[in-house]
C-alpha atoms as a PDB file:
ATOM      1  CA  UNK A   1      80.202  93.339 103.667  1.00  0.00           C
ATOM      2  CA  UNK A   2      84.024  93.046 102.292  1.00  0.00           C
ATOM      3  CA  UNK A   3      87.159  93.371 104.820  1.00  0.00           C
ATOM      4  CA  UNK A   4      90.234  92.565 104.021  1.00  0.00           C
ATOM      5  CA  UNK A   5      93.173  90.469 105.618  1.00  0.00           C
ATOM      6  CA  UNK A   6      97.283  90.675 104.398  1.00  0.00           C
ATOM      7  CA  UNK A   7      99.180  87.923 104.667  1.00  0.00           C
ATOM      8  CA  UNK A   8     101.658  86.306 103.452  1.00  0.00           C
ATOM      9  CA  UNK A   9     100.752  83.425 100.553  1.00  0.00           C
ATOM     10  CA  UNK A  10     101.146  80.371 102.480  1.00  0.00           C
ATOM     11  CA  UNK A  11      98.601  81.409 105.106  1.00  0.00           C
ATOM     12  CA  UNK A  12      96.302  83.469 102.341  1.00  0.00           C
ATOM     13  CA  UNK A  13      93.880  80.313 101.314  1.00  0.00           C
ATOM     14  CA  UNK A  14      93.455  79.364 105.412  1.00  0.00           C
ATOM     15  CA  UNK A  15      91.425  81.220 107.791  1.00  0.00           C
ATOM     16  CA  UNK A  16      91.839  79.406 111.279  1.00  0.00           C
ATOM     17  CA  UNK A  17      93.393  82.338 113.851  1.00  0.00           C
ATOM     18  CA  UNK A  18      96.444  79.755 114.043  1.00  0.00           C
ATOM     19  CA  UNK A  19      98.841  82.634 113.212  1.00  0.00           C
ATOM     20  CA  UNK A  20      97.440  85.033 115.562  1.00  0.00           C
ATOM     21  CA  UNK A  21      97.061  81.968 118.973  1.00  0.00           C
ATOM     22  CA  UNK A  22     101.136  81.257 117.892  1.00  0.00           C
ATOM     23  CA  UNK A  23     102.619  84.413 119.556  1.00  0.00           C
ATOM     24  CA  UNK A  24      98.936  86.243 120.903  1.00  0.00           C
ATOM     25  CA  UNK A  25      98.059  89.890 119.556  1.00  0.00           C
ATOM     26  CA  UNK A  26      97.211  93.025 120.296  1.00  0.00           C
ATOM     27  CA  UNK A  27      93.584  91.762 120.910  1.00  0.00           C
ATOM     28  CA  UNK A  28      94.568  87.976 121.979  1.00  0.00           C
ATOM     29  CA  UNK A  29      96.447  86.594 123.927  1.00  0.00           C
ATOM     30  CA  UNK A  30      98.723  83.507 123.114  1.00  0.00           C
ATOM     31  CA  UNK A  31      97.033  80.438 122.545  1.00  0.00           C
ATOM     32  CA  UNK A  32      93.236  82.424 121.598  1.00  0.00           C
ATOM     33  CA  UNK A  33      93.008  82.112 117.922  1.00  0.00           C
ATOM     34  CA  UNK A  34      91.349  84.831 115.951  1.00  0.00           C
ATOM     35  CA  UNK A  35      91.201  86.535 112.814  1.00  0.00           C
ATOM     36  CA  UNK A  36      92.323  90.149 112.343  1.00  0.00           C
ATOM     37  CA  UNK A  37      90.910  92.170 109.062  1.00  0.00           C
ATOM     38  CA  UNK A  38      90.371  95.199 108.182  1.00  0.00           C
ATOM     39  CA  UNK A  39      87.830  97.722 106.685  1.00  0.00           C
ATOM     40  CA  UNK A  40      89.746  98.159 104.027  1.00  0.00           C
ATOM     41  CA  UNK A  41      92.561  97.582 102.024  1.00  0.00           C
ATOM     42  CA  UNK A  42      94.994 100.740 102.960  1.00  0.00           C
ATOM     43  CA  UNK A  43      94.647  99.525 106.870  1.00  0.00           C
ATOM     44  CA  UNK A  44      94.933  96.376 106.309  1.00  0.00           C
ATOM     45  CA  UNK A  45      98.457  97.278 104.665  1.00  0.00           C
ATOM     46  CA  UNK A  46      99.068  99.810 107.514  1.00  0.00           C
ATOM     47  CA  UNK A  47      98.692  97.130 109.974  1.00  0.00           C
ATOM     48  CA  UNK A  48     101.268  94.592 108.493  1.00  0.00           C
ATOM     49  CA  UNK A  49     103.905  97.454 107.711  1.00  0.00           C
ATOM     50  CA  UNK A  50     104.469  98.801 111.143  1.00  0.00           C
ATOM     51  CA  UNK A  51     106.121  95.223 111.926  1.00  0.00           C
ATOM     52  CA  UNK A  52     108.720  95.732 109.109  1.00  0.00           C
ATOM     53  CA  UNK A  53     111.636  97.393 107.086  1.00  0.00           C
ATOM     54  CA  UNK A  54     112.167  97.714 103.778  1.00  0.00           C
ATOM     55  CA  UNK A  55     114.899  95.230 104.308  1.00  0.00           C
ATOM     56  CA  UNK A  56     112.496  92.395 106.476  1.00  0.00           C
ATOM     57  CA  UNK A  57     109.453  92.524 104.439  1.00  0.00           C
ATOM     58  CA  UNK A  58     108.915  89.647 102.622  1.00  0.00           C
ATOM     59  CA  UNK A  59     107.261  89.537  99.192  1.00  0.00           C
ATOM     60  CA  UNK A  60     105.008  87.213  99.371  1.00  0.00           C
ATOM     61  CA  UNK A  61     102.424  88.755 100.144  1.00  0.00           C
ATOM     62  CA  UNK A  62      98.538  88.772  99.453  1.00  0.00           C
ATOM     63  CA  UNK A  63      95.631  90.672  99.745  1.00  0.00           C
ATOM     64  CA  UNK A  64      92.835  88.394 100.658  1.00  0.00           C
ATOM     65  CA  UNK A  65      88.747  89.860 100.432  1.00  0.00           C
ATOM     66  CA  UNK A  66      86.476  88.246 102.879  1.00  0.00           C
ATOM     67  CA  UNK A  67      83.295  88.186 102.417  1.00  0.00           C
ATOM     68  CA  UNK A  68      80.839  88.426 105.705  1.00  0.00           C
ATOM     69  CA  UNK A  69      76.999  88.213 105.049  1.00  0.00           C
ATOM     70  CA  UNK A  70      75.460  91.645 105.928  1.00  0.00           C
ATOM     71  CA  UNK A  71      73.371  89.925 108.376  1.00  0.00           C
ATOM     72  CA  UNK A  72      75.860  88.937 110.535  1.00  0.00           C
ATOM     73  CA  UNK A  73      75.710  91.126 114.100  1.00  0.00           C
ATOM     74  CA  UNK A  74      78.509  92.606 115.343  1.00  0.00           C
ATOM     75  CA  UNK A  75      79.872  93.758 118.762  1.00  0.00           C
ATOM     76  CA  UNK A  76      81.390  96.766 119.073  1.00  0.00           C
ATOM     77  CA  UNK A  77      85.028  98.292 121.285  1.00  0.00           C
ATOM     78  CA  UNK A  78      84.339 101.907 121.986  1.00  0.00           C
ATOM     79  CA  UNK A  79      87.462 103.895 122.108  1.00  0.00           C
ATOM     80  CA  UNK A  80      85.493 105.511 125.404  1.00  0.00           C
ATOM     81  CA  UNK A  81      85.754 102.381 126.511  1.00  0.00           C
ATOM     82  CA  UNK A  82      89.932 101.224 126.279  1.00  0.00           C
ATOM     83  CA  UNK A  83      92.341 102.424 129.111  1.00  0.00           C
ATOM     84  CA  UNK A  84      94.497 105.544 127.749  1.00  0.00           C
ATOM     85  CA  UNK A  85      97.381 103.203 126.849  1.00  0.00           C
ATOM     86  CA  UNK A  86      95.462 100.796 124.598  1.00  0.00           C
ATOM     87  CA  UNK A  87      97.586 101.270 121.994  1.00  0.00           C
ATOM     88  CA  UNK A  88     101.028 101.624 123.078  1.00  0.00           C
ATOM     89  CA  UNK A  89     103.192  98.468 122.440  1.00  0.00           C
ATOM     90  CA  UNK A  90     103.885  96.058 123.114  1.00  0.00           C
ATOM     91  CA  UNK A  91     100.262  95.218 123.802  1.00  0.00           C
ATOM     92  CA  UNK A  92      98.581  95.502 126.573  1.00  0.00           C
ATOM     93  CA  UNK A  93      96.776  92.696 128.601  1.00  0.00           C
ATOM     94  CA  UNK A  94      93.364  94.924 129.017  1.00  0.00           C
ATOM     95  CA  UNK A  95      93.010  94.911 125.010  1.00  0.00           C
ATOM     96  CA  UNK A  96      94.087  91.090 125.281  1.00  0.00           C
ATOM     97  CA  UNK A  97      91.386  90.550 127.562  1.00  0.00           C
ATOM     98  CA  UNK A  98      88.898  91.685 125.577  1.00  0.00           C
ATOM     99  CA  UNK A  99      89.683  89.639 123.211  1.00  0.00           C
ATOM    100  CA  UNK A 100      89.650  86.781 124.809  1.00  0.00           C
ATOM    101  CA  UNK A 101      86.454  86.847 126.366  1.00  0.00           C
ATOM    102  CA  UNK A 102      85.106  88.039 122.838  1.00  0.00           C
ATOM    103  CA  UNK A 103      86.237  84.704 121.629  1.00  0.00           C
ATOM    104  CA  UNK A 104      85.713  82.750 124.602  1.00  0.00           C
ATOM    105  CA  UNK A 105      81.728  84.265 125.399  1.00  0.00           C
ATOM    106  CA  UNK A 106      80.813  83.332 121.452  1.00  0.00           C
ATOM    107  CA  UNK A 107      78.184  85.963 121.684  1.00  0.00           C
ATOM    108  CA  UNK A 108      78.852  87.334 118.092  1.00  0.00           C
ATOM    109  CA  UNK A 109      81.754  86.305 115.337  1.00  0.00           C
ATOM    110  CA  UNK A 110      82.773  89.854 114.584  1.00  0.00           C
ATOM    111  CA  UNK A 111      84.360  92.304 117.073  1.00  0.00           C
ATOM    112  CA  UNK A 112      84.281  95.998 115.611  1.00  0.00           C
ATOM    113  CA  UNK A 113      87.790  97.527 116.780  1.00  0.00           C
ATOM    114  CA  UNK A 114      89.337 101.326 116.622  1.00  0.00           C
ATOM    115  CA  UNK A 115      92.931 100.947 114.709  1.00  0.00           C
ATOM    116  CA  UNK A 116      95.519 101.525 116.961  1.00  0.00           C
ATOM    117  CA  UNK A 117      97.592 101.880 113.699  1.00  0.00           C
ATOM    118  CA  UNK A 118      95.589 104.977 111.655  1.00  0.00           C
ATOM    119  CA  UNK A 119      93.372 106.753 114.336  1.00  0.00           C
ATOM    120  CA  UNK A 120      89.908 106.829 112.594  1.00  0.00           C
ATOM    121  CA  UNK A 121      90.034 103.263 111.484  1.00  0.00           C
ATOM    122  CA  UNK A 122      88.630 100.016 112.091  1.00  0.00           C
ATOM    123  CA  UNK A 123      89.510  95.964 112.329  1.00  0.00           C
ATOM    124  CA  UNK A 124      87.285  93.564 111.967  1.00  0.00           C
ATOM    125  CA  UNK A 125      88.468  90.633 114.497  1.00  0.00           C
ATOM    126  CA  UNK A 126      86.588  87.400 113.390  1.00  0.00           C
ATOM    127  CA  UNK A 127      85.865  84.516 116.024  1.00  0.00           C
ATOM    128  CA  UNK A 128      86.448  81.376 113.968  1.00  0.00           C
ATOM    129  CA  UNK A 129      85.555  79.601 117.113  1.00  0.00           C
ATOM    130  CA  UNK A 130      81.877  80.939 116.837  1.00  0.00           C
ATOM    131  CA  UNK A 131      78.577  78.891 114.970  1.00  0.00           C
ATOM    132  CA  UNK A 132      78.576  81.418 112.138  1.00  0.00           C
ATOM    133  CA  UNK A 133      82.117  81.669 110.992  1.00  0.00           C
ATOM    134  CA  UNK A 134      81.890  78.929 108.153  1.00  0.00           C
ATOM    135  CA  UNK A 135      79.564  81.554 106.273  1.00  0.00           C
ATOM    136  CA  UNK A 136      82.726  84.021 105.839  1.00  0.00           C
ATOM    137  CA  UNK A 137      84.127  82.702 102.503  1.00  0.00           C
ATOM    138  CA  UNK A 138      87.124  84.208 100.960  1.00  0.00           C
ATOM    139  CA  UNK A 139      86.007  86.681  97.764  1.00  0.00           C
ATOM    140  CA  UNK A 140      89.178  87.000  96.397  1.00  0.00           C
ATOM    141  CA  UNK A 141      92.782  86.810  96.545  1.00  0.00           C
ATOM    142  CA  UNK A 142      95.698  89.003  94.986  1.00  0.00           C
ATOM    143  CA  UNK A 143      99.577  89.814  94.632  1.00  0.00           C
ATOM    144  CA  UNK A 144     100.183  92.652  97.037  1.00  0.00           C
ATOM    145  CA  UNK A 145     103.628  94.287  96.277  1.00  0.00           C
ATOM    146  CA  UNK A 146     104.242  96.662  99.169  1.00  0.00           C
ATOM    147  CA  UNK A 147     105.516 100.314  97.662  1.00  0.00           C
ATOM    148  CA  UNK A 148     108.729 100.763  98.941  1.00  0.00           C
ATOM    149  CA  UNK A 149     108.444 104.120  99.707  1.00  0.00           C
ATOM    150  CA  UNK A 150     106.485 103.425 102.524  1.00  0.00           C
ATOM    151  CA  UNK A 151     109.720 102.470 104.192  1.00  0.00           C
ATOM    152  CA  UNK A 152     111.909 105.709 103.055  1.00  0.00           C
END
């Protein structure tokens, strides 16, 4: 399986969950690293933009493929599941808490989130604390100039 994480260059070669831990997440608190991709490539842009302008976004950024071995389980976030405000911001410390046990219990290294960014969607939240984690390898990794008519 492919999902795929923006960021900017300097982080693009490094997955860790540093970034993430440094200020906490919708899905982690501060402090709780962990990895936030996406299903693909469109979201994973969706995701980053909502954070910017056209006049704050940098451009460095990179499109980085990960590649997860299909065999790898998964545990799964219902929307059923999530309090109505889930995804109102800033985040909220139910989604956080989820998260953090995800991370802390070690049960699985992926954690199958609904996009609180494009309704339909998925994340891919990867545990880099868990026994599995050094078998996610980075595929690939490319210039991603954002179109700046996303910002118009």
């Amino acid at each position: 399986m492919e999902v795929f994480r923006l960021t900017r260059e300097q982080y693009a070669r490094s997955l860790s969950g540093k970034g993430a831990a440094l200020k906490g997440a919708r899905w982690n608190s501060v402090g709780v690293e962990l990895i936030y991709s996406a299903t693909n490539r469109s979201l994973a842009m969706a995701e980053v933009a909502v954070h910017f302008t056209l006049a704050t976004l940098p451009d460095d950024y990179r499109m980085v493929t990960l590649y997860i071995p299909d065999t790898f389980p998964l545990s799964r976030i219902s929307l059923k599941s999530l309090p109505e405000n889930w995804n109102a911001f800033p985040y909220h410390i139910s989604t956080q808490t989820i998260g953090d046990k995800f991370v802390r219990e070690r049960s699985c290294c992926i954690l199958k989130t609904p996009s609180a960014v494009t309704k339909g969607d998925f994340n891919f939240l990867l545990n880099p604390a868990h026994p599995d984690f050094a078998r996610i390898k980075i595929k690939k990794i490319e210039k991603f100039p954002f179109d700046k008519r996303i910002f118009g």
